[in-house]
Protein backbone atom coordinates (compact mmCIF):
# COMPACT_ATOMS: atom_id res chain seq x y z
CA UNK A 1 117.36 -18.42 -136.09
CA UNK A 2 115.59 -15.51 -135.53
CA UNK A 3 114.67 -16.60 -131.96
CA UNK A 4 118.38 -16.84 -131.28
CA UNK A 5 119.42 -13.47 -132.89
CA UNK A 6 117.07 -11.74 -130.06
CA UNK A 7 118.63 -14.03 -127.26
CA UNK A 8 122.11 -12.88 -128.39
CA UNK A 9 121.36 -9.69 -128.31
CA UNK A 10 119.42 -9.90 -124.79
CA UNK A 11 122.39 -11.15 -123.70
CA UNK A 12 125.00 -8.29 -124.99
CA UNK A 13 122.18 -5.86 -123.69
CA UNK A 14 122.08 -7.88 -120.09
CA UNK A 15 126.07 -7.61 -120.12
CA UNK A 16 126.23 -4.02 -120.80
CA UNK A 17 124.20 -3.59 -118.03
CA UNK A 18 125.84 -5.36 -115.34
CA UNK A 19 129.16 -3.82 -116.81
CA UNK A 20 127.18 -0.16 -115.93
CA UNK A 21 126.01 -1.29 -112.73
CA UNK A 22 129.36 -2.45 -111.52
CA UNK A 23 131.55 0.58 -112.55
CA UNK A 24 128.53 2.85 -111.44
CA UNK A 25 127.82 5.07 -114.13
CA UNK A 26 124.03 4.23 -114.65
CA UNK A 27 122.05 6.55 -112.64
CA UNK A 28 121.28 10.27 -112.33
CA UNK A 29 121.98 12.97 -114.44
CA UNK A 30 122.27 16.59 -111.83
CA UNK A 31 121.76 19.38 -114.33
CA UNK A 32 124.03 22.24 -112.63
CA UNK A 33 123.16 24.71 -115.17
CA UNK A 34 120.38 26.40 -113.20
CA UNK A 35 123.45 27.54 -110.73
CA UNK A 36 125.76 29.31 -113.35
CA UNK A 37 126.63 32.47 -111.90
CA UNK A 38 128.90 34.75 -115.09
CA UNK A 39 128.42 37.66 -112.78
CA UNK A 40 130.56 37.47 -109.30
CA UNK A 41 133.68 37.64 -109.37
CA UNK A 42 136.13 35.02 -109.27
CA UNK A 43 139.11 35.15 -107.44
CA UNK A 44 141.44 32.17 -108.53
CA UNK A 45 144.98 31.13 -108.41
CA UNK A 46 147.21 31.71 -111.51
CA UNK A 47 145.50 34.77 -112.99
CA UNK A 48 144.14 37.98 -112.90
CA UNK A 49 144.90 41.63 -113.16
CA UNK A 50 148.14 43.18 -112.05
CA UNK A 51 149.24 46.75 -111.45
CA UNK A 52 152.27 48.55 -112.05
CA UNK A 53 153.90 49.81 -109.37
CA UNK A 54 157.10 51.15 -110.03
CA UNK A 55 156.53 51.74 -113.28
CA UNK A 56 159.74 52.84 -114.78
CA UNK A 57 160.04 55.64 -112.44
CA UNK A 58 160.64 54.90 -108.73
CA UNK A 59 157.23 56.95 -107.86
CA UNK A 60 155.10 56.23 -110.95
CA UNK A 61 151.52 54.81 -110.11
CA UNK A 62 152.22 54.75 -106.21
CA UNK A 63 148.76 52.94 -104.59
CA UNK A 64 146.97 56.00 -102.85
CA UNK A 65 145.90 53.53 -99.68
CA UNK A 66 145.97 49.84 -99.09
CA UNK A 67 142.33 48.86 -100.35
CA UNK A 68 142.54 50.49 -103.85
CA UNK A 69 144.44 47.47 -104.19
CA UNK A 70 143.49 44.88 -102.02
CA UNK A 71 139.21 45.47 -102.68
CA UNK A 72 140.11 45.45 -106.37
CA UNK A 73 138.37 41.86 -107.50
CA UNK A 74 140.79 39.91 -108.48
CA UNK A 75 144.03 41.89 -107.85
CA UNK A 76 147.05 38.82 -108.00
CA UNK A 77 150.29 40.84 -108.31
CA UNK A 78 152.51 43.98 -108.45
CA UNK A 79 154.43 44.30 -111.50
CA UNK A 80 157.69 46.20 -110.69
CA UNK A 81 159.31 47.76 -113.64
CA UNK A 82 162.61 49.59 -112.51
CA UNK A 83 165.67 50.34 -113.85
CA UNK A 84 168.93 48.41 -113.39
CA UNK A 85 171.10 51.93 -111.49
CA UNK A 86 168.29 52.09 -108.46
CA UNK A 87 169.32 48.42 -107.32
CA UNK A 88 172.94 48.77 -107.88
CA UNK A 89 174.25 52.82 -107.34
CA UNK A 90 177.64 51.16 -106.73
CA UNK A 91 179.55 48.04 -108.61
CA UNK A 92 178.75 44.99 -106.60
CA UNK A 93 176.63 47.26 -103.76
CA UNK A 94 173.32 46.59 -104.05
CA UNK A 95 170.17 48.01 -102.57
CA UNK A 96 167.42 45.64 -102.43
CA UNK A 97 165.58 47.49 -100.35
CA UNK A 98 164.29 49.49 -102.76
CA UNK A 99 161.93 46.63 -104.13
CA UNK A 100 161.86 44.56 -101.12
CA UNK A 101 159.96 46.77 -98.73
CA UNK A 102 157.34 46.55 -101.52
CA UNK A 103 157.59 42.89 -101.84
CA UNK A 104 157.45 42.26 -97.93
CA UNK A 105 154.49 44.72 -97.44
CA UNK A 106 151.83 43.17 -100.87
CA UNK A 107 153.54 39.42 -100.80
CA UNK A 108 152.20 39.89 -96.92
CA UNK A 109 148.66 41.24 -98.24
CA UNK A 110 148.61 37.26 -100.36
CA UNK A 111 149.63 39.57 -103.50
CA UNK A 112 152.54 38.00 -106.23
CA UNK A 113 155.19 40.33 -107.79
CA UNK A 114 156.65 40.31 -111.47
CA UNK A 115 159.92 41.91 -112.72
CA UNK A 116 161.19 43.85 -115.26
CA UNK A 117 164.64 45.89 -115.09
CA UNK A 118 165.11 48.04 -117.51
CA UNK A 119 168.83 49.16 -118.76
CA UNK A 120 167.47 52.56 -120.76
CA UNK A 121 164.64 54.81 -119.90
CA UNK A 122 163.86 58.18 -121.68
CA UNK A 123 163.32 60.74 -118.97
CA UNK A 124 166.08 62.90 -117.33
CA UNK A 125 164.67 63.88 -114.12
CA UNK A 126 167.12 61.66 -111.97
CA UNK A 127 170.48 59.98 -112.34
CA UNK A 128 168.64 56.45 -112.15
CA UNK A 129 166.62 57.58 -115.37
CA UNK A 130 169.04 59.34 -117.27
CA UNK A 131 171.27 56.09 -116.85
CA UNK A 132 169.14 52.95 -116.19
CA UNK A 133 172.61 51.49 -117.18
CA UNK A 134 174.65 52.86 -114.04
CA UNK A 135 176.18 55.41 -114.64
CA UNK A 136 179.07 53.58 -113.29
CA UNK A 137 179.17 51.21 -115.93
CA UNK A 138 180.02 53.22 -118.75
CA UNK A 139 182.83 54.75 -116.62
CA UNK A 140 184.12 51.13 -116.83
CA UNK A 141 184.47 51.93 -120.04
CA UNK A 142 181.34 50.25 -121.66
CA UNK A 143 180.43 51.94 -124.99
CA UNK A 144 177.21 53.99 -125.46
CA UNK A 145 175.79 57.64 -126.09
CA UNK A 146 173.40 60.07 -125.41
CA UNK A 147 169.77 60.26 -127.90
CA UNK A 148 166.38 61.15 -128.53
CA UNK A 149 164.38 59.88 -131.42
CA UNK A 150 167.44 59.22 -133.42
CA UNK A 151 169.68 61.77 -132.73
CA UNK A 152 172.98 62.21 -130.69
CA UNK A 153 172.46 64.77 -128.04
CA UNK A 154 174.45 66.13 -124.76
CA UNK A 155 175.29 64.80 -121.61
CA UNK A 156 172.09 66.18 -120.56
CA UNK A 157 170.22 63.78 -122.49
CA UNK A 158 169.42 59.83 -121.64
CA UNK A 159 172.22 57.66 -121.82
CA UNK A 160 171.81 53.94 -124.06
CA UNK A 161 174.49 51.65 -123.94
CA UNK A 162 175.83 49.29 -126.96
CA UNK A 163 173.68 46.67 -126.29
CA UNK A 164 176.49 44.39 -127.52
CA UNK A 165 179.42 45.98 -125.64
CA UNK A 166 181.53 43.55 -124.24
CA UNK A 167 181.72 45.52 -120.75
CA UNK A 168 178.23 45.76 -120.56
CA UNK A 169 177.49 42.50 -120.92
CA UNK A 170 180.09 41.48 -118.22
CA UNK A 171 178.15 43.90 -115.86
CA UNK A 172 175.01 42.96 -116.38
CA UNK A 173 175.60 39.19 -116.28
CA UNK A 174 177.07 40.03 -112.58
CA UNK A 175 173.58 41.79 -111.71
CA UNK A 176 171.51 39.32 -113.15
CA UNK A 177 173.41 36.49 -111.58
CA UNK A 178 173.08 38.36 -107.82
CA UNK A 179 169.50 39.22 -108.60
CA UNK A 180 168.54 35.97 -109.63
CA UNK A 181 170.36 34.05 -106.34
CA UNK A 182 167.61 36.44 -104.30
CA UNK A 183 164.29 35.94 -105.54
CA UNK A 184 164.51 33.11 -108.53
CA UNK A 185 162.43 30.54 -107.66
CA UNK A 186 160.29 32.07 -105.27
CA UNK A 187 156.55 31.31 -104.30
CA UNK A 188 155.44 34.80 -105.30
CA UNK A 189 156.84 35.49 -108.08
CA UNK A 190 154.71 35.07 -111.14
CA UNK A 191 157.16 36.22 -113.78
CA UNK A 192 160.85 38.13 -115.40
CA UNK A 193 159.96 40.32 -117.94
CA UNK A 194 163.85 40.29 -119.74
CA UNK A 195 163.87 43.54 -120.10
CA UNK A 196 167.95 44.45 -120.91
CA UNK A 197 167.65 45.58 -124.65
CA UNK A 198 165.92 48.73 -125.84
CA UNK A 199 163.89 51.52 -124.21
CA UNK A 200 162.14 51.06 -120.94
CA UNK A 201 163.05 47.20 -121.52
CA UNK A 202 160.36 46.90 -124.49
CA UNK A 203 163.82 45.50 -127.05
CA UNK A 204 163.40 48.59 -129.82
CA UNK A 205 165.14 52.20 -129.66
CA UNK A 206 162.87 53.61 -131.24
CA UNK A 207 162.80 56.92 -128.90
CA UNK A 208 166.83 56.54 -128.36
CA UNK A 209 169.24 55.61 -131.37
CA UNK A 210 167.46 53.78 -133.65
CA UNK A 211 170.42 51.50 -133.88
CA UNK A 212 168.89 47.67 -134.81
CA UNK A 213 170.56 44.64 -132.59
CA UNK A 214 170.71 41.15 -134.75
CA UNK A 215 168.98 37.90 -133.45
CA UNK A 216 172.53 36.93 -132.14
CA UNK A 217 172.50 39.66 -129.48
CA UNK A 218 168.98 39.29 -128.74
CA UNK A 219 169.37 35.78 -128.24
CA UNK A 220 172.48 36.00 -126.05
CA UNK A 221 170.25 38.62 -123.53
CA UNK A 222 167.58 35.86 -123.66
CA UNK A 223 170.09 32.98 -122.50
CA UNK A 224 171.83 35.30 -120.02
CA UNK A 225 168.16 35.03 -118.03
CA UNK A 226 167.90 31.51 -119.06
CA UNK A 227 171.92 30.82 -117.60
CA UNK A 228 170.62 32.65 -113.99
CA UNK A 229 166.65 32.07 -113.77
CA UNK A 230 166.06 28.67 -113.46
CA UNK A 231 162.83 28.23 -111.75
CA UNK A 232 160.57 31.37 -112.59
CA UNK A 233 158.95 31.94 -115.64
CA UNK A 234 160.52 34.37 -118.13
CA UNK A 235 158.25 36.84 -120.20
CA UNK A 236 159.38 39.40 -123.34
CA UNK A 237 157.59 41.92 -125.02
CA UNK A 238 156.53 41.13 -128.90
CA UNK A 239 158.46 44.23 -129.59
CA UNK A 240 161.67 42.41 -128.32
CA UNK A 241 161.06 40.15 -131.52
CA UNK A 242 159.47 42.87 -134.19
CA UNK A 243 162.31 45.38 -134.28
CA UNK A 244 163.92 42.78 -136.12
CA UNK A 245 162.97 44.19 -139.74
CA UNK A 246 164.52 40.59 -141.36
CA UNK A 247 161.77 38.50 -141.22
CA UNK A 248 163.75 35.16 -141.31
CA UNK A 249 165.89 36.17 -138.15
CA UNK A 250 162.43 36.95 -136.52
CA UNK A 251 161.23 33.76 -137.61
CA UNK A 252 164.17 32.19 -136.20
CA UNK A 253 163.77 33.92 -132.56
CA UNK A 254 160.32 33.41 -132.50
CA UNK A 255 160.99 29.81 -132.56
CA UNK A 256 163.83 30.10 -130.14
CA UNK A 257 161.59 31.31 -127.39
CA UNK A 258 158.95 29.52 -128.03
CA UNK A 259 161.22 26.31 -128.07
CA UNK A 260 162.40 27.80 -124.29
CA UNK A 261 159.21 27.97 -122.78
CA UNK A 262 158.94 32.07 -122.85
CA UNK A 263 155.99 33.72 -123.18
CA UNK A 264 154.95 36.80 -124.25
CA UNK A 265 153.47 40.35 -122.94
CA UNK A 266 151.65 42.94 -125.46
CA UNK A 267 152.55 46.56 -123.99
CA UNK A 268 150.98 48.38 -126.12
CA UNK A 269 146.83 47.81 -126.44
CA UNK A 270 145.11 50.97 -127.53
CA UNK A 271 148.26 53.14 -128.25
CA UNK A 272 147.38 56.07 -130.10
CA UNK A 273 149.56 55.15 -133.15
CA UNK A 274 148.25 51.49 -133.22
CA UNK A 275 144.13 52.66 -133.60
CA UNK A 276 144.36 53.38 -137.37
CA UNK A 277 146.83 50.64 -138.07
CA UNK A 278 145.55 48.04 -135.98
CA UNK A 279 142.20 47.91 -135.95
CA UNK A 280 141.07 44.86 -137.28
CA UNK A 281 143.38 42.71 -134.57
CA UNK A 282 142.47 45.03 -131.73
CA UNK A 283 145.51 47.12 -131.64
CA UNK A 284 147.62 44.20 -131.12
CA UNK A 285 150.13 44.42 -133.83
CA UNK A 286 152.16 41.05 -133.60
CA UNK A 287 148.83 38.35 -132.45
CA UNK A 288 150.84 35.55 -134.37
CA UNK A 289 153.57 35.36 -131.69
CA UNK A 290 150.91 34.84 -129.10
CA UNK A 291 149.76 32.47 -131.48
CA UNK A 292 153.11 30.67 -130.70
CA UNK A 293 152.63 29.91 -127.03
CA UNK A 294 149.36 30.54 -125.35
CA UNK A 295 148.51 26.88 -125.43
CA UNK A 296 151.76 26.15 -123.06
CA UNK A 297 152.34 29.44 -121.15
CA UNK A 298 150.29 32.39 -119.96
CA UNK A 299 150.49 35.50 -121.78
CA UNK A 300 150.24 39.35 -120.47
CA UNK A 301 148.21 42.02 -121.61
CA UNK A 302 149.29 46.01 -120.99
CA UNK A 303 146.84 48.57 -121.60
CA UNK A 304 148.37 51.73 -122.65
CA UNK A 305 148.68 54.25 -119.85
CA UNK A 306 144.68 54.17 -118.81
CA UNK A 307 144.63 58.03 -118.05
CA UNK A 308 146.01 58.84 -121.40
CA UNK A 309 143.91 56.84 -123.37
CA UNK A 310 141.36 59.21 -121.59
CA UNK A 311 143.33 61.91 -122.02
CA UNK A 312 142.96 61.27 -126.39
CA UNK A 313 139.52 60.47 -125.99
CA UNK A 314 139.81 57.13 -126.96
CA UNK A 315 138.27 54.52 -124.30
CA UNK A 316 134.95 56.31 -124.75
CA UNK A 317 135.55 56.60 -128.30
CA UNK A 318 134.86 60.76 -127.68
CA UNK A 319 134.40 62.90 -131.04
CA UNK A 320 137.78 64.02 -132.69
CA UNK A 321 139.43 60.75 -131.26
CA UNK A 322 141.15 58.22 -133.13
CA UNK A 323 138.70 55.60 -131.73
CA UNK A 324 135.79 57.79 -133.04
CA UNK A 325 137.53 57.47 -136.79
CA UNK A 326 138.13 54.15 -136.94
CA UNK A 327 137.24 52.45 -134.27
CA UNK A 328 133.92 51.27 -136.19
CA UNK A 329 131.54 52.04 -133.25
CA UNK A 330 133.58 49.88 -130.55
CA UNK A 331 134.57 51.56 -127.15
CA UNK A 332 138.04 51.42 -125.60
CA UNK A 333 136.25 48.41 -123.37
CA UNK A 334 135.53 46.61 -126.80
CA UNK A 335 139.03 47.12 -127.62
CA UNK A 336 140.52 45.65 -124.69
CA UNK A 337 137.98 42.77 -124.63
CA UNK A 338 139.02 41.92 -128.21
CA UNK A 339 142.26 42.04 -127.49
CA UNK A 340 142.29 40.10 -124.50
CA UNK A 341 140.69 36.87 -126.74
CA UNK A 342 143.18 37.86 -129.21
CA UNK A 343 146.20 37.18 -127.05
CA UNK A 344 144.60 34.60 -125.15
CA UNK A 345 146.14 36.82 -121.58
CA UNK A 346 146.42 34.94 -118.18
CA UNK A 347 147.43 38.00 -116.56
CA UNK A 348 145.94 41.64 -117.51
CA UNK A 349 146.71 45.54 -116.53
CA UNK A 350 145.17 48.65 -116.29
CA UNK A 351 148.21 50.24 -116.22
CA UNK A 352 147.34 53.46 -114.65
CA UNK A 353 145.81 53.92 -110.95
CA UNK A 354 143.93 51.50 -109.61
CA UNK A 355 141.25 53.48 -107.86
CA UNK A 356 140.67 55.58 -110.91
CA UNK A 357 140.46 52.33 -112.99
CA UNK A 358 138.31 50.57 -110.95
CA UNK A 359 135.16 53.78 -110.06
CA UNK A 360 135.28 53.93 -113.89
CA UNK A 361 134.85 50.54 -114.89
CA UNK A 362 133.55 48.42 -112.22
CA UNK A 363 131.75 45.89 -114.14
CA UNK A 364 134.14 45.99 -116.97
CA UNK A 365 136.80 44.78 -113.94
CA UNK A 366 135.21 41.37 -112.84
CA UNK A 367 134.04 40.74 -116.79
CA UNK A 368 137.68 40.93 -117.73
CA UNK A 369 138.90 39.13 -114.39
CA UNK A 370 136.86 36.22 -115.05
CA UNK A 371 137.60 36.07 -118.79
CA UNK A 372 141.59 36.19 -118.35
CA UNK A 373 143.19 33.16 -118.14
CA UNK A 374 140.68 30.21 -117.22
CA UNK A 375 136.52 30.00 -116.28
CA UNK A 376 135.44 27.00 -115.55
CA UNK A 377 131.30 25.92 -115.87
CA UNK A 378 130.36 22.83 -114.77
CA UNK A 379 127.95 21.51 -117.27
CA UNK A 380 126.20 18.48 -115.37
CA UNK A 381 126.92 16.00 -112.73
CA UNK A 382 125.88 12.07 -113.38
CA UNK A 383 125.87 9.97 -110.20
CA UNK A 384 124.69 6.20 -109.63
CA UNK A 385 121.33 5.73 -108.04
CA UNK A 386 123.10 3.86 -105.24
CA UNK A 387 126.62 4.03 -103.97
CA UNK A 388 127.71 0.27 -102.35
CA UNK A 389 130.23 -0.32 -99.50
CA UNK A 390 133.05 -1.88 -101.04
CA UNK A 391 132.24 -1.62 -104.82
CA UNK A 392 133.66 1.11 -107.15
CA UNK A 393 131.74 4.53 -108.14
CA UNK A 394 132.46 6.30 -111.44
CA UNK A 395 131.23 10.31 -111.38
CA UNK A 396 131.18 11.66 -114.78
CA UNK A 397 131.20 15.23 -114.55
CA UNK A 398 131.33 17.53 -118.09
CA UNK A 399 133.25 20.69 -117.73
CA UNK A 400 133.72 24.05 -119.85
CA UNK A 401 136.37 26.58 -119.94
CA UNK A 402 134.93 30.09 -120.95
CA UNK A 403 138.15 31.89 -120.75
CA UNK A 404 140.58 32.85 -122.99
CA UNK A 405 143.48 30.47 -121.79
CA UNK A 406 144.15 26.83 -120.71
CA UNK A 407 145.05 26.87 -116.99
CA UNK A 408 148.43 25.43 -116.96
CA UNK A 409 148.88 24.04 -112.93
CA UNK A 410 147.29 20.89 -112.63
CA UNK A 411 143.93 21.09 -110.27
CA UNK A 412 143.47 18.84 -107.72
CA UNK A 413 138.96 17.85 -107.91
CA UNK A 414 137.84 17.00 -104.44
CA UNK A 415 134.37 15.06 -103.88
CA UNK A 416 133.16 14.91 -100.69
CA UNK A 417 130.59 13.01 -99.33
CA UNK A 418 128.96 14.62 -96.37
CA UNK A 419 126.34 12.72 -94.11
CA UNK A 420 127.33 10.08 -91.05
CA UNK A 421 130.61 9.73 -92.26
CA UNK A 422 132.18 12.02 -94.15
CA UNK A 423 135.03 11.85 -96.74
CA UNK A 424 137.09 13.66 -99.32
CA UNK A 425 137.60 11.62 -102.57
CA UNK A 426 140.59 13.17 -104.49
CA UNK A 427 141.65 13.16 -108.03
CA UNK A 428 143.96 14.85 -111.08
CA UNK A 429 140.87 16.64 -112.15
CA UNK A 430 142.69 16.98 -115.91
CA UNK A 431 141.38 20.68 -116.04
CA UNK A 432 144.92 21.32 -117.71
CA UNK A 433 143.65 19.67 -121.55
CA UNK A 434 140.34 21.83 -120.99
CA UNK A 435 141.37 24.01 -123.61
CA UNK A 436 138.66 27.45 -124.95
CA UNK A 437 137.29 27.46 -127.98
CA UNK A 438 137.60 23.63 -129.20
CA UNK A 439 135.11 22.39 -131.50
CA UNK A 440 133.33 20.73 -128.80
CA UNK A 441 133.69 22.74 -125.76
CA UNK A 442 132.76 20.58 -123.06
CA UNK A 443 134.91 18.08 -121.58
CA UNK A 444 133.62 14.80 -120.38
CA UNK A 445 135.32 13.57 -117.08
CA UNK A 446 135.09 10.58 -115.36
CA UNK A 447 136.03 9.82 -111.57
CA UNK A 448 136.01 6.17 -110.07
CA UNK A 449 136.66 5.98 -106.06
CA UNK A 450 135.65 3.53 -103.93
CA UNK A 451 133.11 3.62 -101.00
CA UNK A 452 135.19 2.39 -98.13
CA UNK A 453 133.98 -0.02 -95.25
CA UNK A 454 133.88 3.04 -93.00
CA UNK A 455 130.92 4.63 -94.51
CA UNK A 456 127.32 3.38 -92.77
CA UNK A 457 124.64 2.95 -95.12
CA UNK A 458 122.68 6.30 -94.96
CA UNK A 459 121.75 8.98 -97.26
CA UNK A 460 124.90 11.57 -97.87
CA UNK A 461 125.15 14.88 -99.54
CA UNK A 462 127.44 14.93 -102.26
CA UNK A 463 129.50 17.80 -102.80
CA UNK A 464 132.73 19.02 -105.42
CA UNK A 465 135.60 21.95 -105.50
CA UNK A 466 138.41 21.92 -107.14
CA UNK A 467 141.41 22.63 -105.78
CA UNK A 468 145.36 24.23 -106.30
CA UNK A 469 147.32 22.14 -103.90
CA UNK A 470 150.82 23.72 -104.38
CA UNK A 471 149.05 27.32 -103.46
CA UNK A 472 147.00 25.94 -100.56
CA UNK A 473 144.11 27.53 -102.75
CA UNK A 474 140.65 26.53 -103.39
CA UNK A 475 139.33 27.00 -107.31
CA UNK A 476 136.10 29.08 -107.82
CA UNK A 477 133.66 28.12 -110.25
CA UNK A 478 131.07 29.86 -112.34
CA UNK A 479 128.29 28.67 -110.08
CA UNK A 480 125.81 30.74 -107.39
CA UNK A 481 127.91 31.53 -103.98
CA UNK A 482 124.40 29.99 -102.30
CA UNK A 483 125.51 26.38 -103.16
CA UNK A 484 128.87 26.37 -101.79
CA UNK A 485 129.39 26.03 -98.22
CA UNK A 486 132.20 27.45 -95.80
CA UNK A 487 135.03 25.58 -97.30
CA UNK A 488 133.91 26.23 -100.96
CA UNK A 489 132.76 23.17 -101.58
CA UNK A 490 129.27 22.97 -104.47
CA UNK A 491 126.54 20.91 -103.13
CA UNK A 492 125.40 18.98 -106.18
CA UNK A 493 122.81 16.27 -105.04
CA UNK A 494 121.73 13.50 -102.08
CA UNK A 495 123.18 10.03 -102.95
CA UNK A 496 121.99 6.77 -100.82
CA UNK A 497 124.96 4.67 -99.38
CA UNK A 498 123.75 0.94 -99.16
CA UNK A 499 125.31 -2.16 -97.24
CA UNK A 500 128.40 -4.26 -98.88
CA UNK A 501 126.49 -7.14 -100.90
């Protein structure tokens, strides 16, 4: 009995093994560790940092010269926030140009472009800020008045329309609908920021009338850019949601656009007024509607204006400063690094100038950059001993995301074998369920292909990238630039190629 207990058992072990052998998993384990590089920076598709430019004001945050921009690492888009009256002075005229000689000149540098048009801005200092609305709209007779903080002023003052107004709406369902038939859809652009409620676009009026708008008319804004943008992403700020002060209607339109595949943006990390409030979340007042959508969407993170968080003191935390009282030791860095795990942010800004941002903070720029969004680490390689014309090979390759955020386009992992022959073995490398922070981290992998008849039995080099086929763009990983050849490809090990059986 005993005698045929061990046979059994010799013969599940024996079975086992052939079953190994003949998918190809037994073998070598390649330990890529010992490559991890955490300190270059890496330059991927679908994420990175952005800079504002027009920011509310057609000559806010100009770019001094072309390489403040394009030697910033990881520099993916221009984020244009304008106001509604500089792209249509006239009723049905409109004047494109305005943003398209800045699209033409960074979408031909490889840079993306995001929107936001505002319908209210605060400042007075040209017709297109006093009314973001055109001016021609409310001589259509579309209701709305002229405040600061609260109060009714005079015609010198900025002009807010009724949000609700019947004529507004009709006029800015016409501009939406023109502006969406020219640039929805296209390759470079990474987002709309709805923007149509509320000062500079943010949804409140807090620095106009005060006057609160009910989920109904927030919602009907929201499907006005749903009814016309069919193919880009849409984006809202978290304040478009808070100024809601009945928590069940925020509730309900938090579930709304997370139900429509929105996402969110944060403008407001380290504002002055959020250091004492916010402290414990970072200065990000509203995390839970991040909460809502990060695993499905990428989310946007706004630093307050960088040169007047100098300006207070408060990203080196000087004496006197709110981040000096209770900031509990932490830097302005700290803040936005907490923040940026917080809100889990594909896409992050400086919001200010970029060569002032960058000659203060030049390590704190490719940290961040290779935090936002997605990192990917690959953990170890394990390769059969022997690779066999004709017979299948599985890979199993374990993977970890160190970024904040899922990336959500599917990667394409190539493995190439390099030698007398050479091939590229493609695959859905699945990166998209590598998700930060799981319980267990790493993600095991496995890739069968099959060495074709074409291969002569020799000794190969075995190399991987992975790769973002709709964007013609290869994927960086955290691993040494001196293992990666000219087409960005990671040498991991030899492998022998042997005769078919």
């Amino acid at each position: 009995m005993e005698m045929n207990r061990i046979s059994r058992l010799h013969a599940v072990i024996l079975s086992l093994c052939l079953v190994g052998i003949q998918a190809g998993v037994l073998g070598r384990e390649i330990d890529m560790t010992g490559h991890w590089n955490d300190r270059i920076a890496l330059e991927n598709p679908h994420k990175g940092w952005y800079h504002h430019f027009p920011d509310n004001h057609i000559n806010k945050y100009v770019i001094r010269e072309d390489a403040d921009l394009l030697k910033l690492p990881g520099m993916d888009h221009l984020y244009i926030r304008l106001a509604w009256a500089y792209l249509e002075p006239k009723e049905g005229q409109f004047d494109w140009e305005v943003i398209d000689d800045i699209i033409d000149k960074w979408v031909g540098h490889g840079l993306g472009i995001s929107f936001r048009i505002s319908c209210k801005e605060t400042s007075t200092d040209r017709v297109e800020q006093q009314f973001a609305t055109p001016k021609w709209v409310m001589e259509a007779g579309a209701k709305g008045g002229f405040y600061r903080s609260g109060q009714q002023v005079g015609p010198d003052g900025p002009w807010e329309p009724v949000f609700d107004d019947p004529v507004f709406l009709e006029k800015l369902e016409n501009f939406l609908r023109a502006f969406a038939a020219r640039y929805d859809g296209k390759p470079w652009l990474r987002y709309l920021d709805i923007g149509s409620i509320g000062d500079w676009g943010e949804g409140h009026t807090h620095s106009g009338s005060r006057k609160e708008y009910s989920y109904e008319l927030r919602k009907k804004h929201i499907d006005l850019h749903l009814k016309y943008f069919k193919a880009s992403p849409l984006v809202i700020s978290d304040d478009y949601v808070y100024s809601l002060s009945d928590d069940r209607e925020q509730k309900r339109l938090r579930r709304y656009i997370a139900e429509q595949g929105i996402s969110y943006r944060d403008d407001s990390i380290l504002v002055n007024g959020y250091i004492s409030r916010n402290t414990d979340t970072w200065t990000v007042r509203s995390p839970q509607f991040f909460e809502d959508v990060w695993r499905t969407v990428p989310t946007v993170l706004e630093l307050e204006h960088y040169g007047g968080v100098k300006r207070q003191g408060n990203w080196l935390a000087k004496p006197g400063s709110s981040l000096a009282k209770y900031g509990r030791g932490k830097s302005g860095a700290d803040f936005f690094r907490g923040a940026l795990g917080l809100l889990h942010a594909t896409y992050i800004g400086y919001h200010g100038y970029a060569h002032e941002w960058l000659a203060d903070n030049p390590e704190l720029t490719v940290e961040l950059l290779n935090r936002c969004g997605y990192w990917y680490f690959l953990h170890r390689v394990d390769v059969p001993d022997t690779l066999r014309v004709g017979e299948p090979c599985t890979v199993r390759m374990a993977w970890e995301n160190k970024g904040v955020a899922p990336a959500y386009n599917p990667y394409e992992l190539r493995i190439r074998l390099e030698g007398p022959d050479t091939r590229d073995f493609g695959f859905d490398s699945r990166n998209r369920r590598w998700v930060p922070g799981a319980a267990d981290p790493i993600y095991i992998e496995q890739y069968t292909f099959v060495v074709t008849e074409e291969f002569r039995p020799a000794r190969y080099v075995m190399k991987v990238k992975l790769h973002a086929p709709a964007e013609k763009r290869d994927v960086s990983l955290a691993l040494d630039p001196s293992i990666r050849d000219a087409r960005n490809y990671y040498t991991v090990t030899s492998v022998d190629v042997a005769g078919a059986r």
